[in-house]
Protein backbone atom coordinates (compact mmCIF):
# COMPACT_ATOMS: atom_id res chain seq x y z
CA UNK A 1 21.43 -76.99 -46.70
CA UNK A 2 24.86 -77.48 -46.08
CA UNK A 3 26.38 -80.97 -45.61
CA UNK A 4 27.53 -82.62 -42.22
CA UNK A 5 29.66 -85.67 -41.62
CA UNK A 6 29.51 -87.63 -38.05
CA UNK A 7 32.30 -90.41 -36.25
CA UNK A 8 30.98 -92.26 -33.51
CA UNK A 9 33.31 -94.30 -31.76
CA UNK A 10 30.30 -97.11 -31.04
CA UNK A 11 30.32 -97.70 -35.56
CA UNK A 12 33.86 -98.65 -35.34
CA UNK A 13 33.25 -100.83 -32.42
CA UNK A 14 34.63 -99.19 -29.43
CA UNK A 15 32.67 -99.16 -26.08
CA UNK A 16 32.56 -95.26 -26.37
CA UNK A 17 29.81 -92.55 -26.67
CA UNK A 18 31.76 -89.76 -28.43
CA UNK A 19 30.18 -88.47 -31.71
CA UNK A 20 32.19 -86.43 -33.54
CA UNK A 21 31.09 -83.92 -35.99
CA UNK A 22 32.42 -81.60 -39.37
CA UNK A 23 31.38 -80.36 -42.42
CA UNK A 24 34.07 -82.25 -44.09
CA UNK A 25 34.83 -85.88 -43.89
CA UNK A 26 39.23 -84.57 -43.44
CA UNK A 27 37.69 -82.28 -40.25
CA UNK A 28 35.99 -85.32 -38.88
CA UNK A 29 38.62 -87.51 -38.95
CA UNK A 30 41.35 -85.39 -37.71
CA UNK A 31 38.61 -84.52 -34.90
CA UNK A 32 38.51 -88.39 -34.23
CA UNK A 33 42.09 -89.01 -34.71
CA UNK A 34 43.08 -86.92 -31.75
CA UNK A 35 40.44 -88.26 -30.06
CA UNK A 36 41.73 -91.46 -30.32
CA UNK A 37 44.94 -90.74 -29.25
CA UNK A 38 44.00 -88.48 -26.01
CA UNK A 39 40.96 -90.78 -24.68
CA UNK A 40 41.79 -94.28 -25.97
CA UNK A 41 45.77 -93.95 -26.06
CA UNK A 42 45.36 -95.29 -30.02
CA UNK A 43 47.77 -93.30 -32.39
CA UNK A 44 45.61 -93.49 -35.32
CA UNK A 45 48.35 -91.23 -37.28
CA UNK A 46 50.79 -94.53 -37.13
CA UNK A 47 48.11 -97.47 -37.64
CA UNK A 48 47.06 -96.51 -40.67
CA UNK A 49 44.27 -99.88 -41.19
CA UNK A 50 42.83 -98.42 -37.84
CA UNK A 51 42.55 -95.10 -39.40
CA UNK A 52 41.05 -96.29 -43.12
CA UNK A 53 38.36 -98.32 -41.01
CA UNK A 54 37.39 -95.11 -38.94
CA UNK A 55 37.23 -93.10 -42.06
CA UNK A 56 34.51 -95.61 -43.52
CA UNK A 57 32.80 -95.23 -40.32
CA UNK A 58 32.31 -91.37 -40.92
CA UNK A 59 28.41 -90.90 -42.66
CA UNK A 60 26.73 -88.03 -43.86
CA UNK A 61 24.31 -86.47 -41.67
């Protein structure tokens, strides 16, 4: 069975209900990072602690 990674906004503590998914942690978090940027105005691409703590936030599913 192939492997799956999943963001959700509500691990990295943001009131949101977006769960993102990818079969590689890089395709989550560019999935997340433009997220970010289009529903929460948050430019993860320049905050770069922001972006480290939302990669840790990505599990295997």
């Amino acid at each position: 069975m192939a492997k799956t990674f999943s963001f959700r906004c509500a691990d990295a503590g943001v009131p949101c209900r977006a769960k993102i998914t990818g079969e590689t942690e890089e395709e989550v978090l560019a999935k997340a990072v433009a997220h970010a940027k289009e529903k929460h105005g948050v430019d993860l691409t320049q905050a770069q602690t922001l972006a480290r703590y939302a990669r840790s936030a990505i599990k295997e599913t």
